[in-house]
Protein backbone atom coordinates (compact mmCIF):
# COMPACT_ATOMS: atom_id res chain seq x y z
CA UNK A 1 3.82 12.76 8.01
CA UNK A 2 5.62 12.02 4.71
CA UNK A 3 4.51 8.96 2.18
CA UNK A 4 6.74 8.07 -0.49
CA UNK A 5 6.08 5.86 -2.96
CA UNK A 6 9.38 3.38 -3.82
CA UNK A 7 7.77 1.71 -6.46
CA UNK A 8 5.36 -1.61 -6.76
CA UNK A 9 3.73 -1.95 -3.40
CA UNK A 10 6.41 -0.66 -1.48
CA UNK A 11 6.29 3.09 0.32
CA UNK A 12 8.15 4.37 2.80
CA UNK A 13 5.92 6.46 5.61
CA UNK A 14 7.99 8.47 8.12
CA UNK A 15 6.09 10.13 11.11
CA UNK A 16 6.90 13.52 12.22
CA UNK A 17 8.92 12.20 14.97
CA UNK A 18 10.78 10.31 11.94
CA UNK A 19 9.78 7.24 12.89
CA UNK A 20 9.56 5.02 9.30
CA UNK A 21 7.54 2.64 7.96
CA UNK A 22 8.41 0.65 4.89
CA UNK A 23 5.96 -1.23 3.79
CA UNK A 24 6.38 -4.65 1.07
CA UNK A 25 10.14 -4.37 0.09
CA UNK A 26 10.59 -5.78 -3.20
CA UNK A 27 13.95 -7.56 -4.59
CA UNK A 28 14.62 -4.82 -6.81
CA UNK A 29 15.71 -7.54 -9.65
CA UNK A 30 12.54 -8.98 -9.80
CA UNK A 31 10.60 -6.06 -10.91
CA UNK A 32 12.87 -3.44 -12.12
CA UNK A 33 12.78 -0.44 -9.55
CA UNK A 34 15.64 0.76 -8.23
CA UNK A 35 16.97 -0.53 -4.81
CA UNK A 36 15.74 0.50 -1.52
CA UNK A 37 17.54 1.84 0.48
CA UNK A 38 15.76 3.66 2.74
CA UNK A 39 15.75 4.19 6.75
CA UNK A 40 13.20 2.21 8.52
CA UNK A 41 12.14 1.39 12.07
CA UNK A 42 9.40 -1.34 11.34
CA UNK A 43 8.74 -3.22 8.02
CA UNK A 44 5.47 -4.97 6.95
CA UNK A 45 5.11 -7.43 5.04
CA UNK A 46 1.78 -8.64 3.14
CA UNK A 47 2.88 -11.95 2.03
CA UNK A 48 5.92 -14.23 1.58
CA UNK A 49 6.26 -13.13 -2.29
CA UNK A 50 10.02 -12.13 -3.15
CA UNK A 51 8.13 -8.90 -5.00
CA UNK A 52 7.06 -7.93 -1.27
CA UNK A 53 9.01 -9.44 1.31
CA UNK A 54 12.61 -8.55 0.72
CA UNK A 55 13.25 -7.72 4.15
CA UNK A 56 16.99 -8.98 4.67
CA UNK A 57 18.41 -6.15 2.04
CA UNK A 58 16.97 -3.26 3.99
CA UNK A 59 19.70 -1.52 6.15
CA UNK A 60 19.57 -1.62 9.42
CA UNK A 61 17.57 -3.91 11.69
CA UNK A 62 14.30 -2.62 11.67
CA UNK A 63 11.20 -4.74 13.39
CA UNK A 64 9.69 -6.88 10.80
CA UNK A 65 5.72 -7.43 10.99
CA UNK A 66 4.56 -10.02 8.79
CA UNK A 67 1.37 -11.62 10.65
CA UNK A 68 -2.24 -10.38 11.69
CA UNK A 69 -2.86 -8.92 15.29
CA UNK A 70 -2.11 -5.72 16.74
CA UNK A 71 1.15 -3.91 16.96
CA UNK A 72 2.38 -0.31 18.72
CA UNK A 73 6.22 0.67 17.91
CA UNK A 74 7.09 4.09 19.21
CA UNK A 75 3.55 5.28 19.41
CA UNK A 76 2.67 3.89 15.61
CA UNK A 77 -0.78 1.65 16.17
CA UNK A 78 -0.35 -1.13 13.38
CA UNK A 79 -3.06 -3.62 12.87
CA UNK A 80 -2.60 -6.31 10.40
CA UNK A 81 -5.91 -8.08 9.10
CA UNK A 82 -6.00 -11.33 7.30
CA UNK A 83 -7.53 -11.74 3.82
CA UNK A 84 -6.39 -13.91 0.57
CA UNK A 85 -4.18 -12.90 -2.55
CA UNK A 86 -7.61 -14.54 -4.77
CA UNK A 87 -11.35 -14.86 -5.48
CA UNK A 88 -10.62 -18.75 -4.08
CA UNK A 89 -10.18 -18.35 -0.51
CA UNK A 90 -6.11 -18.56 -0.85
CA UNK A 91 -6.44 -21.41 -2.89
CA UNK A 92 -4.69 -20.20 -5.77
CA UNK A 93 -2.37 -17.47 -4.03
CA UNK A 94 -2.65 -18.06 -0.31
CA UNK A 95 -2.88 -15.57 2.09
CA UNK A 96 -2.50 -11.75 2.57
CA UNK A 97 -2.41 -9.20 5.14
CA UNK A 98 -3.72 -5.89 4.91
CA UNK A 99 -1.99 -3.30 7.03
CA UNK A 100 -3.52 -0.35 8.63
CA UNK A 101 -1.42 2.59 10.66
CA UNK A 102 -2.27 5.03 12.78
CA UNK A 103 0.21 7.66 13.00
CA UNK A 104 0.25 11.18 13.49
CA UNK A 105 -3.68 11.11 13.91
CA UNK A 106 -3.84 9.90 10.25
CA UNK A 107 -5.06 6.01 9.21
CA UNK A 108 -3.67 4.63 6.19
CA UNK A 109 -4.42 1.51 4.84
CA UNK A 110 -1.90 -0.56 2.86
CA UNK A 111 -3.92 -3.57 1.01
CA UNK A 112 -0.82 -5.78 -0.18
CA UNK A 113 -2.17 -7.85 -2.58
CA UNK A 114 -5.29 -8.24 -2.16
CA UNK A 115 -7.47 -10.43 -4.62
CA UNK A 116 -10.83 -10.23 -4.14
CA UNK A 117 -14.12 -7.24 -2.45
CA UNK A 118 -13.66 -7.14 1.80
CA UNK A 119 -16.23 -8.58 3.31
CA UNK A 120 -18.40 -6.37 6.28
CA UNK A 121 -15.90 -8.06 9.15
CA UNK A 122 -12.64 -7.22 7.53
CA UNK A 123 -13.98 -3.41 7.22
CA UNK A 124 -15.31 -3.21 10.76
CA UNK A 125 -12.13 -4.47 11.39
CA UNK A 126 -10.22 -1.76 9.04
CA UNK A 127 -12.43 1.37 10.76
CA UNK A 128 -11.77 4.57 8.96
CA UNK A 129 -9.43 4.82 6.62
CA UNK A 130 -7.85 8.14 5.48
CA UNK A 131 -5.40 7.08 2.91
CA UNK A 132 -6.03 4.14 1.07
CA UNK A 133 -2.97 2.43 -0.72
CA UNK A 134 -4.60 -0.15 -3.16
CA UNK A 135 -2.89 -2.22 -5.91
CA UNK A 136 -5.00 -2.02 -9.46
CA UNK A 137 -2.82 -3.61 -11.92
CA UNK A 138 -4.82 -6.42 -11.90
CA UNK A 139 -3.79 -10.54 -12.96
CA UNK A 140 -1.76 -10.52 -9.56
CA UNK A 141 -4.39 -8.68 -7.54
CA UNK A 142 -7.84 -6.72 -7.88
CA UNK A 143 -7.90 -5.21 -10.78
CA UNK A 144 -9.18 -1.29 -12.13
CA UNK A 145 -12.54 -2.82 -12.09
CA UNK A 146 -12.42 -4.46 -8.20
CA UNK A 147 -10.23 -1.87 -6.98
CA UNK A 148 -12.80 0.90 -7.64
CA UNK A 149 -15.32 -1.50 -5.99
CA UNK A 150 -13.13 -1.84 -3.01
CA UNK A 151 -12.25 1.57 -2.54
CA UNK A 152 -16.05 2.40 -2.29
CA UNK A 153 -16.17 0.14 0.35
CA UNK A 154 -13.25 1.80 2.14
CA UNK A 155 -14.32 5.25 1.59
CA UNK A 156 -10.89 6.75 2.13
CA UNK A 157 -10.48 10.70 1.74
CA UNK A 158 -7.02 9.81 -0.81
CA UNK A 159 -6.64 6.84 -2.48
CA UNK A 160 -2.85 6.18 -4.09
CA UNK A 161 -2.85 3.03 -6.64
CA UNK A 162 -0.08 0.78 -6.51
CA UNK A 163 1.54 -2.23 -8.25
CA UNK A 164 0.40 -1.34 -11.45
CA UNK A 165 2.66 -1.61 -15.01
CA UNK A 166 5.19 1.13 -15.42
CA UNK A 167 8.31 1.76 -18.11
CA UNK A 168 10.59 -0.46 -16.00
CA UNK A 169 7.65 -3.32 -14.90
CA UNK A 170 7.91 -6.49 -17.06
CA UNK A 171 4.77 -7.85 -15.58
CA UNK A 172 1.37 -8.62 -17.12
CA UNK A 173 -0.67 -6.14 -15.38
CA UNK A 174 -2.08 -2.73 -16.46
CA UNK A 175 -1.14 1.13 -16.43
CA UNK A 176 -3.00 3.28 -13.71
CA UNK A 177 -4.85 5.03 -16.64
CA UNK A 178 -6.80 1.92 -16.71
CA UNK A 179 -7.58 2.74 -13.28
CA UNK A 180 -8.11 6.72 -12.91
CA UNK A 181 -9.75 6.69 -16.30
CA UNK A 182 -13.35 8.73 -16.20
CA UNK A 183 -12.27 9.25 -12.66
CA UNK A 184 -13.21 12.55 -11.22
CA UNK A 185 -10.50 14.57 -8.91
CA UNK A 186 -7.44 12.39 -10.15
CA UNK A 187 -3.95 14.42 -9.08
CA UNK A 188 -1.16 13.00 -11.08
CA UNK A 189 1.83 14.58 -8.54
CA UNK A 190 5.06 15.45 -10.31
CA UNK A 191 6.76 13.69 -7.22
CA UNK A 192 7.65 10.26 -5.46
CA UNK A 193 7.14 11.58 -2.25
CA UNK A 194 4.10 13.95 -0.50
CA UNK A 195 4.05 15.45 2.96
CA UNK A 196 0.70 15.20 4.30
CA UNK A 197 -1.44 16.84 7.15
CA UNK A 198 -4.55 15.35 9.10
CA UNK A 199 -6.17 19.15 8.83
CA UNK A 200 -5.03 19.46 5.11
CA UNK A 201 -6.69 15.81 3.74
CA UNK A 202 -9.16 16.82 1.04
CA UNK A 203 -12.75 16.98 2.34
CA UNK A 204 -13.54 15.54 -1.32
CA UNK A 205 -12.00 11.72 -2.16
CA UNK A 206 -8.95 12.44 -4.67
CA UNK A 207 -6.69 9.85 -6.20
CA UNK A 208 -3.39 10.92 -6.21
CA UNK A 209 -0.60 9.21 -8.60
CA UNK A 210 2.99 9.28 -7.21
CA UNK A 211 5.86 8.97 -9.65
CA UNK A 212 7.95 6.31 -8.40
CA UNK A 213 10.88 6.60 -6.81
CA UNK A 214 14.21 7.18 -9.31
């Protein structure tokens, strides 16, 4: 299996058998990454934000998930689990759906934007989670503080932060260094994109940092 990170909260996750994933396309003029163009099969989307649900520019015609339940597409297990974009119960942000895939005997966990700790349902509901994908930027979503309370709730065996500030990101949210700071095992990986192994996951939690895709 193959994660690449496009930028924001958008990766693209491609199976061995090459099925792909992309996960909260962004409309690349709202946040300054380049556009995707990328192959996919199925798209999720976490909420009806134009930073995350730019569907329609994607080639192709790839199966769009954008609601809670459970999915299979060409042997990929997707569950989508319903939680809120705020402290406030979705009063502020509405809603948001965090992903979780099963492929290639590896779970990975795409959070969107979520906005406040899970509760004990919503993890039973989650399971285990090998790869976490968490936003940390913060004023948006969960920030350094919340996501490193939510990721020990998780557990995960990698965790990759997400929609954080960046060179090309006008928004008012933070590096990941206010993230991975004091953080032990942090891997910053000279790449967008990793290839990854269910017998080669660290047996240690590690926090690896993608460069985005250029």
């Amino acid at each position: 299996m193959k994660i690449k990170w496009l930028g924001h909260a958008a990766f693209a996750i491609t199976s061995k058998s090459g099925d792909a994933i992309i996960t909260d396309p962004y409309t690349a003029g709202t946040v300054g990454y380049r556009v995707i163009n990328a192959k996919a099969d199925i798209v999720t989307v976490s909420h009806q934000h134009d930073d995350h649900n730019d569907t329609k520019s994607l080639p192709g015609k790839p199966q769009v998930i954008d609601k809670e339940g459970e999915y299979e597409v060409s042997g990929i297990k997707i569950k989508g689990i319903p939680c809120f974009h705020d402290e406030s119960g979705g009063k502020e942000r509405g809603g948001n759906i965090i992903f979780v895939y099963e492929i290639d005997g590896i779970r990975i966990a795409h959070l969107g934007d979520l906005g406040h700790a899970l509760s004990k349902e919503q993890l039973d509901k989650m399971g285990r989670i090998d790869i976490l994908l968490i936003p940390v930027g913060g004023y948006f979503t969960i920030d350094p503080v919340m996501a490193t309370e939510v990721a020990n709730q998780i557990s995960p065996k990698v965790i990759i932060p997400m929609h954080y500030k960046t060179e090309v990101v006008n928004y008012p949210i933070v590096s990941v260094d206010a993230f991975t700071k004091d953080k032990k095992n942090v891997k910053k990986i000279n790449a967008s994109e990793m290839a990854i192994e269910k017998d080669t996951l660290p047996v240690q939690p590690e926090i690896w940092v993608l460069e985005y895709t250029k």
